[in-house]
Protein backbone atom coordinates (compact mmCIF):
# COMPACT_ATOMS: atom_id res chain seq x y z
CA UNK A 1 0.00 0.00 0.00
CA UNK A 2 2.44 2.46 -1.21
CA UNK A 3 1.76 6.50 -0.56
CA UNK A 4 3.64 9.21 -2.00
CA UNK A 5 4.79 11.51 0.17
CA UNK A 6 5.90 15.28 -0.60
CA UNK A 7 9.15 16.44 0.58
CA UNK A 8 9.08 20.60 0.77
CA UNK A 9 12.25 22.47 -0.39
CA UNK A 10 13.95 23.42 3.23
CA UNK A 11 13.80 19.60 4.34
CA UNK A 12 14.96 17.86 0.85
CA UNK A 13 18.55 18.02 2.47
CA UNK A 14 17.52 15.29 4.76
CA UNK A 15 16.16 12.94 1.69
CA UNK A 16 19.35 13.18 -0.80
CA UNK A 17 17.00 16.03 -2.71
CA UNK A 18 14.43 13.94 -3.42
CA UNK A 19 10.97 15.98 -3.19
CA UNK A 20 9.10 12.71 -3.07
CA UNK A 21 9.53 9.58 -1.50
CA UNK A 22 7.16 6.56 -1.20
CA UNK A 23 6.41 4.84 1.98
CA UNK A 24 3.87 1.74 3.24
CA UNK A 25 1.55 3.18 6.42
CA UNK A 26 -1.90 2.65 7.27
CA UNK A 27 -2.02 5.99 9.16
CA UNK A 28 -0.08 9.61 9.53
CA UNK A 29 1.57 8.75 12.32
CA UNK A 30 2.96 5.72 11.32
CA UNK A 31 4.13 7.40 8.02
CA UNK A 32 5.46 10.50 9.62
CA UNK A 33 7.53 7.23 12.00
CA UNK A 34 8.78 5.74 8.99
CA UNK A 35 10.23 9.41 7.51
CA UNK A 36 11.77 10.30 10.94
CA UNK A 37 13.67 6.43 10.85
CA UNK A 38 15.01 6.78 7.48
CA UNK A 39 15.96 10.53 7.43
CA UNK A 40 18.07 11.56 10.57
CA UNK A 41 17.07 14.91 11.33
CA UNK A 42 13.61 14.84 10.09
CA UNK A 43 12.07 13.95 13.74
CA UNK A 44 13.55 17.78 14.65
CA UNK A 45 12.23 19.35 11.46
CA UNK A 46 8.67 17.61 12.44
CA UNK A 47 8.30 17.79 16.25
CA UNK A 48 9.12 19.48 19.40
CA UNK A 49 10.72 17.52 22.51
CA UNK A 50 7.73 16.61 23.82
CA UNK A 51 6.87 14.41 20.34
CA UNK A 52 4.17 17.11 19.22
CA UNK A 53 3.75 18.66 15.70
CA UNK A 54 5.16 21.58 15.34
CA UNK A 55 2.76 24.79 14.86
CA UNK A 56 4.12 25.64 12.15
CA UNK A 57 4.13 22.37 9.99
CA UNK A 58 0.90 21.59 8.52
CA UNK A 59 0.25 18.06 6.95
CA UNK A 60 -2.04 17.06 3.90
CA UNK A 61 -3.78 13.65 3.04
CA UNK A 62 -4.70 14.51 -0.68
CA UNK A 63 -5.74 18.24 -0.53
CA UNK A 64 -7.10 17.72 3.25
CA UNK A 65 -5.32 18.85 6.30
CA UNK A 66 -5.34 16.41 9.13
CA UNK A 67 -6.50 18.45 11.80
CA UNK A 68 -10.00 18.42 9.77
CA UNK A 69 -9.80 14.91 9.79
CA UNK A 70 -8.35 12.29 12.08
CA UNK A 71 -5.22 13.88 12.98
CA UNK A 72 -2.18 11.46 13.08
CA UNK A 73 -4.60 8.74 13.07
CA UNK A 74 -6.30 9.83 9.71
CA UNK A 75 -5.79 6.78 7.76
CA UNK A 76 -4.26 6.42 4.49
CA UNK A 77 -4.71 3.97 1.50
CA UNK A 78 -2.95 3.17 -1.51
CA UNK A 79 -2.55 6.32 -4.03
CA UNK A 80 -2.56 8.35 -1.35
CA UNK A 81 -0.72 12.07 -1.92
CA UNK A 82 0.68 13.55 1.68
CA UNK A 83 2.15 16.80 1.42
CA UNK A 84 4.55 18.49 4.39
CA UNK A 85 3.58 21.78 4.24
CA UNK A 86 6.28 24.29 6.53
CA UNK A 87 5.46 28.02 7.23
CA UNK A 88 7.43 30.11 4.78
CA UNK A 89 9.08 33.23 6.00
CA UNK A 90 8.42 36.61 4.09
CA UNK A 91 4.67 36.37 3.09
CA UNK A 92 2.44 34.64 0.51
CA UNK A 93 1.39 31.73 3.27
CA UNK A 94 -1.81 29.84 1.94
CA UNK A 95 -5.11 29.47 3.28
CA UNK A 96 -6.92 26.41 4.15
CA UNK A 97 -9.15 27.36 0.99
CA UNK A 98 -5.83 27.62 -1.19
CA UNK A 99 -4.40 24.40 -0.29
CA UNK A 100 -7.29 22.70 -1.15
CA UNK A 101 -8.17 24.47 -4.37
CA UNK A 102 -4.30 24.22 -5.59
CA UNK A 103 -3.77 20.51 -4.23
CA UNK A 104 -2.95 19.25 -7.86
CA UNK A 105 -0.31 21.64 -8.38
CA UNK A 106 1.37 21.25 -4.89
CA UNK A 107 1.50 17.66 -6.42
CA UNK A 108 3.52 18.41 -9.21
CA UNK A 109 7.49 18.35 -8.61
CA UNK A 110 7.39 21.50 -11.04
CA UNK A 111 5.08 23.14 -8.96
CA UNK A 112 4.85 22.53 -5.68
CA UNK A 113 4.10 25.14 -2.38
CA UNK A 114 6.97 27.30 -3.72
CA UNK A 115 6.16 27.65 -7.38
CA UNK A 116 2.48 27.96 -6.57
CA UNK A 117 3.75 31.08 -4.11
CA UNK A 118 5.37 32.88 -7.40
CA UNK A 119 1.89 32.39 -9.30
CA UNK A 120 0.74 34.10 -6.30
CA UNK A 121 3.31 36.92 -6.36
CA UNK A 122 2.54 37.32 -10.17
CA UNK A 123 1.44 40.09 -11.96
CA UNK A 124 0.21 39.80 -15.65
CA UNK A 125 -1.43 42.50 -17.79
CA UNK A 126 -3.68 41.07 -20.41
CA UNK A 127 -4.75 43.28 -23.32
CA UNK A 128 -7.97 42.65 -24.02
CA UNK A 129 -11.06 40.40 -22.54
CA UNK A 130 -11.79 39.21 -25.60
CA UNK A 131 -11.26 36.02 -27.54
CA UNK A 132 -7.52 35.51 -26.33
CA UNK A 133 -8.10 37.15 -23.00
CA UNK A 134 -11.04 35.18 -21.87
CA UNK A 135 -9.66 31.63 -21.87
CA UNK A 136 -6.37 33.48 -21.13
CA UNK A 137 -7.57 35.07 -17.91
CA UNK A 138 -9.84 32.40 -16.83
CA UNK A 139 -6.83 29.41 -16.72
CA UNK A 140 -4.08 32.07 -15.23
CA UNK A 141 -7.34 33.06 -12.47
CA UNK A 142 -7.76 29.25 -11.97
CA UNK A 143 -4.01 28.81 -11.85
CA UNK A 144 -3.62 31.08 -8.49
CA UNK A 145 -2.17 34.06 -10.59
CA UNK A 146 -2.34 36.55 -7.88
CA UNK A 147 -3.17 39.92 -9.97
CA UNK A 148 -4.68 40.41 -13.32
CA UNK A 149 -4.64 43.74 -15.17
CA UNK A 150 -6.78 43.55 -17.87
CA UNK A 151 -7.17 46.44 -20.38
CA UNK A 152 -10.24 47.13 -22.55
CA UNK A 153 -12.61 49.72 -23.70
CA UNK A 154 -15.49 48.09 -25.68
CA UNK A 155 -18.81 46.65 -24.37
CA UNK A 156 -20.13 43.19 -24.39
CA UNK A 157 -21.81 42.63 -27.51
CA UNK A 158 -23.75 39.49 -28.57
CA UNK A 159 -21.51 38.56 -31.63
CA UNK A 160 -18.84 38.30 -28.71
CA UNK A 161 -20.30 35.79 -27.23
CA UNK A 162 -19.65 32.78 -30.04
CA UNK A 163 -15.98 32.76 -28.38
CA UNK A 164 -15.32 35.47 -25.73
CA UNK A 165 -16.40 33.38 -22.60
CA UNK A 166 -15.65 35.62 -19.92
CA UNK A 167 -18.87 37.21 -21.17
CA UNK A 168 -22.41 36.51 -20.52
CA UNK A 169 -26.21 37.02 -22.44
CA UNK A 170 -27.06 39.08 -19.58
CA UNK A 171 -24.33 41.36 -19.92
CA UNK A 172 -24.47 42.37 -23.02
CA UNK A 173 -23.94 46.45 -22.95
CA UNK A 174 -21.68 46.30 -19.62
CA UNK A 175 -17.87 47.47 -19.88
CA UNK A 176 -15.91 43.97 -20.99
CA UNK A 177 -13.54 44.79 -17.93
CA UNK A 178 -16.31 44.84 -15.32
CA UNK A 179 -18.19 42.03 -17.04
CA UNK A 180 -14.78 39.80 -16.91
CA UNK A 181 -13.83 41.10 -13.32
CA UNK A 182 -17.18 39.59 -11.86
CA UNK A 183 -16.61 36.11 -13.98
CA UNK A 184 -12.80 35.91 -12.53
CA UNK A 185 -14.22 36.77 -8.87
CA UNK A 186 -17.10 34.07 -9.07
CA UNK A 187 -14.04 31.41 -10.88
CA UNK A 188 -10.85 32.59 -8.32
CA UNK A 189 -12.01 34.89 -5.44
CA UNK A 190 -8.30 35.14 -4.14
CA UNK A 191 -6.95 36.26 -7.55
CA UNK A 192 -7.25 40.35 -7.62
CA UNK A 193 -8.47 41.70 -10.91
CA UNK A 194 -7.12 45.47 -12.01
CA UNK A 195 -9.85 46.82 -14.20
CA UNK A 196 -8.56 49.73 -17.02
CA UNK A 197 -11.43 50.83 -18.62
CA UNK A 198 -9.22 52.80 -21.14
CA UNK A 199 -7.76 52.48 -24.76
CA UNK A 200 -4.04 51.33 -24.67
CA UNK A 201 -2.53 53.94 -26.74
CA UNK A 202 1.07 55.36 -26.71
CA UNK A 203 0.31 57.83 -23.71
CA UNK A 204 -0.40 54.93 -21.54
CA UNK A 205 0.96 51.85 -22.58
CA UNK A 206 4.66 52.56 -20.74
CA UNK A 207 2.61 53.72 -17.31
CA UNK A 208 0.50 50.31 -18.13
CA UNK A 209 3.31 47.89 -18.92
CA UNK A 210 5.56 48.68 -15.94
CA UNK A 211 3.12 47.69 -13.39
CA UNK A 212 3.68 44.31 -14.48
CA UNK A 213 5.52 41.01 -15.09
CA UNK A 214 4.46 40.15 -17.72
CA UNK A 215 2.23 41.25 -20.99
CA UNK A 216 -0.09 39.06 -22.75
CA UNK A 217 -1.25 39.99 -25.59
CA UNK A 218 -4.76 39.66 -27.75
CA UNK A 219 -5.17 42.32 -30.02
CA UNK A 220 -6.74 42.33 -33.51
CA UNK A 221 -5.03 44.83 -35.50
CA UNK A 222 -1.21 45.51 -36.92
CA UNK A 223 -1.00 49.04 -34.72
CA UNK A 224 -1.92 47.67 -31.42
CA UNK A 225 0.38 44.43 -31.85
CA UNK A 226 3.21 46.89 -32.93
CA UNK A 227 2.44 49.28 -30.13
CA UNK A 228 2.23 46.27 -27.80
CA UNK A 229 5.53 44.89 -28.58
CA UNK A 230 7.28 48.35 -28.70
CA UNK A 231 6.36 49.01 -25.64
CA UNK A 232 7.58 45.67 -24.31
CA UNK A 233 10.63 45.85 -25.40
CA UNK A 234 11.35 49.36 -24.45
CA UNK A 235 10.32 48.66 -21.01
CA UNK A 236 12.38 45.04 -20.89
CA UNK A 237 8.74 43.06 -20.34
CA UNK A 238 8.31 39.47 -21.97
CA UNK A 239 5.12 39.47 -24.28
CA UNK A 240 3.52 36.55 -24.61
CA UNK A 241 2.05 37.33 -28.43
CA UNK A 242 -1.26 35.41 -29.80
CA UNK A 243 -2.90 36.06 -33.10
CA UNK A 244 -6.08 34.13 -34.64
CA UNK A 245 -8.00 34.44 -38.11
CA UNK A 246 -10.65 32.31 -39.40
CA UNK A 247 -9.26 28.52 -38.97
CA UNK A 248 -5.73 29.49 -37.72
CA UNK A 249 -4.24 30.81 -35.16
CA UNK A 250 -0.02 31.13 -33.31
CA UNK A 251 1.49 31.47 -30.16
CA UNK A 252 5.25 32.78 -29.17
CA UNK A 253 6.96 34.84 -26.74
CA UNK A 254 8.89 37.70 -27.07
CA UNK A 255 11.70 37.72 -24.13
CA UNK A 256 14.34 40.79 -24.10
CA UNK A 257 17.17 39.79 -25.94
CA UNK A 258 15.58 37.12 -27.78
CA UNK A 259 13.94 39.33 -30.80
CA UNK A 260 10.80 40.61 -30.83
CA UNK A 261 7.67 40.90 -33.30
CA UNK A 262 9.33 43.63 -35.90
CA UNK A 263 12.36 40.82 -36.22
CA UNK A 264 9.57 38.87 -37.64
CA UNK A 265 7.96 41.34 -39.75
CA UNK A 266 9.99 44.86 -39.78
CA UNK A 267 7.11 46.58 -41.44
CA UNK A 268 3.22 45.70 -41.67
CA UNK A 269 1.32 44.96 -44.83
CA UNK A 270 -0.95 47.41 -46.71
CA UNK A 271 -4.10 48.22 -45.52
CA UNK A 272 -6.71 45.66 -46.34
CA UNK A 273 -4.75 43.33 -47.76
CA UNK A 274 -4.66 41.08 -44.40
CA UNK A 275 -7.99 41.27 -42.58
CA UNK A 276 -9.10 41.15 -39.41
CA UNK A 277 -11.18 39.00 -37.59
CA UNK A 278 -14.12 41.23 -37.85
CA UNK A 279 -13.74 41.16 -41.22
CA UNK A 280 -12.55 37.30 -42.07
CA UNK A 281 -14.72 36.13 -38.97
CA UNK A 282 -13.29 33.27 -36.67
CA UNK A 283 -14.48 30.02 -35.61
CA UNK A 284 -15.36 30.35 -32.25
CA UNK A 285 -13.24 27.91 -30.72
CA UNK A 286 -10.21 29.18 -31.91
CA UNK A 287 -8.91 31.30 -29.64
CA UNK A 288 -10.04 29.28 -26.92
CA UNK A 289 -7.27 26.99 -27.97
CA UNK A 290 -4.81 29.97 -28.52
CA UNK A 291 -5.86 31.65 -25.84
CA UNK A 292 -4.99 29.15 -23.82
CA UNK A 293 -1.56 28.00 -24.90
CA UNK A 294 -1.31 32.14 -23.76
CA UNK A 295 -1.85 31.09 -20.74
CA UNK A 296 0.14 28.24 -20.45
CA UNK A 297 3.17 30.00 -21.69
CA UNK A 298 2.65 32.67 -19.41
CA UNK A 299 2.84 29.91 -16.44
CA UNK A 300 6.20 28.42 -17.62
CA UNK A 301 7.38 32.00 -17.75
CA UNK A 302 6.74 32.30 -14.11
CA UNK A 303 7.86 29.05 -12.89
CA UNK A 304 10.69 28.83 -14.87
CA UNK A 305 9.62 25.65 -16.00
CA UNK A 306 9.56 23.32 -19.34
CA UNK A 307 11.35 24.80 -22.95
CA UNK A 308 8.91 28.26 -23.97
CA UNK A 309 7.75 29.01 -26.85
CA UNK A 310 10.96 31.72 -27.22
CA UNK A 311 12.92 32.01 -30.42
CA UNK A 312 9.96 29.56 -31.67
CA UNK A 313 6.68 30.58 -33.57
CA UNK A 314 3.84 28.02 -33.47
CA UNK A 315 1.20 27.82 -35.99
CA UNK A 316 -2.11 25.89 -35.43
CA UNK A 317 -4.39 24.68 -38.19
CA UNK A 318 -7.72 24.13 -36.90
CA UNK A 319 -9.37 22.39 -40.04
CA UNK A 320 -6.34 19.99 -40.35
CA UNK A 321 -5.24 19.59 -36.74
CA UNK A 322 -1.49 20.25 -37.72
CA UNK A 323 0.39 21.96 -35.31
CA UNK A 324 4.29 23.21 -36.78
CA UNK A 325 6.65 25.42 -35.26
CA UNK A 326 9.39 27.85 -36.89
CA UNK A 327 12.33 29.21 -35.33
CA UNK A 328 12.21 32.93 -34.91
CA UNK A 329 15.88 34.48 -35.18
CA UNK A 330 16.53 37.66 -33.58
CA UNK A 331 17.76 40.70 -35.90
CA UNK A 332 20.88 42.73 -35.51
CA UNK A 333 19.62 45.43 -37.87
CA UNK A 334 15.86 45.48 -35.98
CA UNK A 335 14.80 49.04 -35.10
CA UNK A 336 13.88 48.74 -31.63
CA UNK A 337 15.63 45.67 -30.09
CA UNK A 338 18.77 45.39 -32.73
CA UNK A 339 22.32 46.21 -31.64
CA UNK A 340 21.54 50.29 -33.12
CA UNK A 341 18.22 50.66 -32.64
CA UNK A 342 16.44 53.60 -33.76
CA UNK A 343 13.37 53.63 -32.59
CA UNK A 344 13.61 54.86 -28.47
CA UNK A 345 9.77 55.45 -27.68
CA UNK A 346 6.71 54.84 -28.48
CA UNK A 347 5.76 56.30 -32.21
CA UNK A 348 2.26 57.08 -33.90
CA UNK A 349 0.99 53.32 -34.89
CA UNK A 350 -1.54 54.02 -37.25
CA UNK A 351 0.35 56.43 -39.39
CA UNK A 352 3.39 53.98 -39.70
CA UNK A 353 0.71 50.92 -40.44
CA UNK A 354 -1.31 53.23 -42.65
CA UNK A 355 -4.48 52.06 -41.02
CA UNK A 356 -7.13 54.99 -40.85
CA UNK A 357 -8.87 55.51 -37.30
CA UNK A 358 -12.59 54.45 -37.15
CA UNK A 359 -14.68 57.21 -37.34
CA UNK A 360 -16.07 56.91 -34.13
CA UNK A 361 -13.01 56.68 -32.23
CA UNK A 362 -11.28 59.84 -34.64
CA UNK A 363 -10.80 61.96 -31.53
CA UNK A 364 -7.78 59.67 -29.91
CA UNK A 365 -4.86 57.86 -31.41
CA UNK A 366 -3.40 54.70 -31.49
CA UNK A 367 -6.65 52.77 -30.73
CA UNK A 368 -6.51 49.00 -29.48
CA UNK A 369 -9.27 46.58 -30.75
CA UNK A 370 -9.62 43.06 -29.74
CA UNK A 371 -10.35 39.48 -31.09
């Protein structure tokens, strides 16, 4: 009746490193026994002189803590996961509510207490709630991401809701950034939620940008995507970049030093001649896959875990089901992240792309739209 136990970082000196060992008990005490017999020193880490717990260790049978169960007599079974969880020093200790919620990751040896505590520390900016941002912000909120910016200044309308699933019938006509603050609070009510109501735009996107980690981004047009990475790379931030249109969509990320989107394309095509998704239309899936492979990058980024989608460009067909990937190189003679570049701030993005502002909107420059 083998259980797997989890080993926390400050006690893996005492098991050779390992973060999880495997032990036969029928009970917590008698697998806390068998721990403290094979690892000298662990009885210390564990208990006080008097054989007692210490206050400041908590223990976990699957994603319950023993003291809401049996205690040391809670008894285990075969497939059991316990986890050793220690007080941490300088902040970010979880709840009883975030242990259970966040039980699978404490499971994974990528993961674990202290890589769940730097999704908590996080900060990512998402531009736009849309059909990137939605699945986007709804796995980084489930994931224990600890603040979301999100920055949009449309309305719920009902042709968003064939893919934008933060969004609801009933909310149709309500600002996209209060409409997808109340769906993150009712998914993740630990994860805090930064509402701009505003147009990203060149007089805000370097005050924006540095109040984060890290940028995702989901826009539908070549000046906000330019503006997006310019700013990015000005400011130093990784970008994690999606795009979508009609059956296809692609995924990379932008890290300083690495190249950016104008080593990819230095200057954007004529107006027209690509269109949006307004104008092509999308299957409504789609971005929910892009979306959230957005997401998922975004994760390694902060855990430092896996090989990321840097220096890499991956395309998605969704009528074939092919997924390739291309390597991105980055270039020397770029404008804003070569080795001279010439571009030093933020420029006027619809006069370089050529792309005439909406009528409505005439009054301000450098508009964002999103999927």
């Amino acid at each position: 009746m083998s259980v797997k136990v989890y080993i926390p970082t400050p006690f893996r000196a005492l098991t050779g490193g390992q973060s999880r060992v495997e032990t036969e008990a029928g009970d917590v005490k008698g697998l806390l026994g068998d721990l403290e017999a094979r690892f000298p020193g662990m009885r210390d880490r564990l208990r006080d002189e008097q054989g007692v717990l210490h206050q400041f260790i908590n223990v976990y049978v699957n994603s319950e803590e023993i003291s809401a169960l049996d205690g040391e007599a809670t008894a285990l079974k075969g497939g059991d996961d316990v986890s050793i969880i220690p007080a941490v020093a300088g902040g970010s200790a979880f709840t009883i509510e975030e242990v259970k919620r966040y039980s699978r990751h404490f499971l994974l040896q990528d993961v674990g207490p202290s890589g769940q505590r730097k999704l908590k520390n996080a900060r990512v900016l998402l531009i736009g709630a849309g059909g990137l941002g939605s699945p986007a912000g709804l796995y980084l909120a489930a994931a224990g991401v600890g603040t979301l910016g999100l920055i949009d200044f449309d309305v719920v309308d009902h042709s968003n809701l064939q893919r934008q699933v933060l969004h609801f019938t009933d909310r149709v006509g309500d600002l996209k950034v209060e409409s997808a603050k109340q769906t993150i609070g009712m998914l993740n009510p630990n994860v805090k939620v930064e509402a701009h109501n505003a147009i990203l735009d060149s007089s805000n996107a370097f005050e924006l940008f540095r109040e984060y980690d890290y940028v995702l981004n989901g826009v539908d047009n070549f000046p906000a995507r330019y503006l997006a990475n310019d700013a990015a790379v000005l400011l130093g931030k990784t970008l994690i970049d999606g795009g979508i249109n009609q059956f296809e969509g692609q995924v990379t990320v932008y890290k300083p030093g690495h190249g950016c989107y104008r080593c990819l394309y230095p200057a954007p095509p004529p107006p027209g001649a690509v269109p949006s998704c307004a104008e092509a239309g999308v299957l409504g899936v789609l971005p929910g896959i892009v979306g959230s492979m957005q997401a998922l990058e975004t994760i390694k980024q902060i855990l430092g875990i896996g090989d990321p989608l840097v220096g890499r460009l991956l395309l998605f067909d969704a009528l074939s089901m092919e997924f390739r990937t291309l390597k991105l190189r980055r270039d020397k003679g770029c404008p804003v992240c070569g080795d001279h570049p010439t571009i030093t701030e933020l420029i006027d993005y619809h006069e370089f792309c050529g792309a005439p502002i909406p009528a409505e909107l005439a009054d301000q420059r450098d508009r964002v739209a999103v999927h």
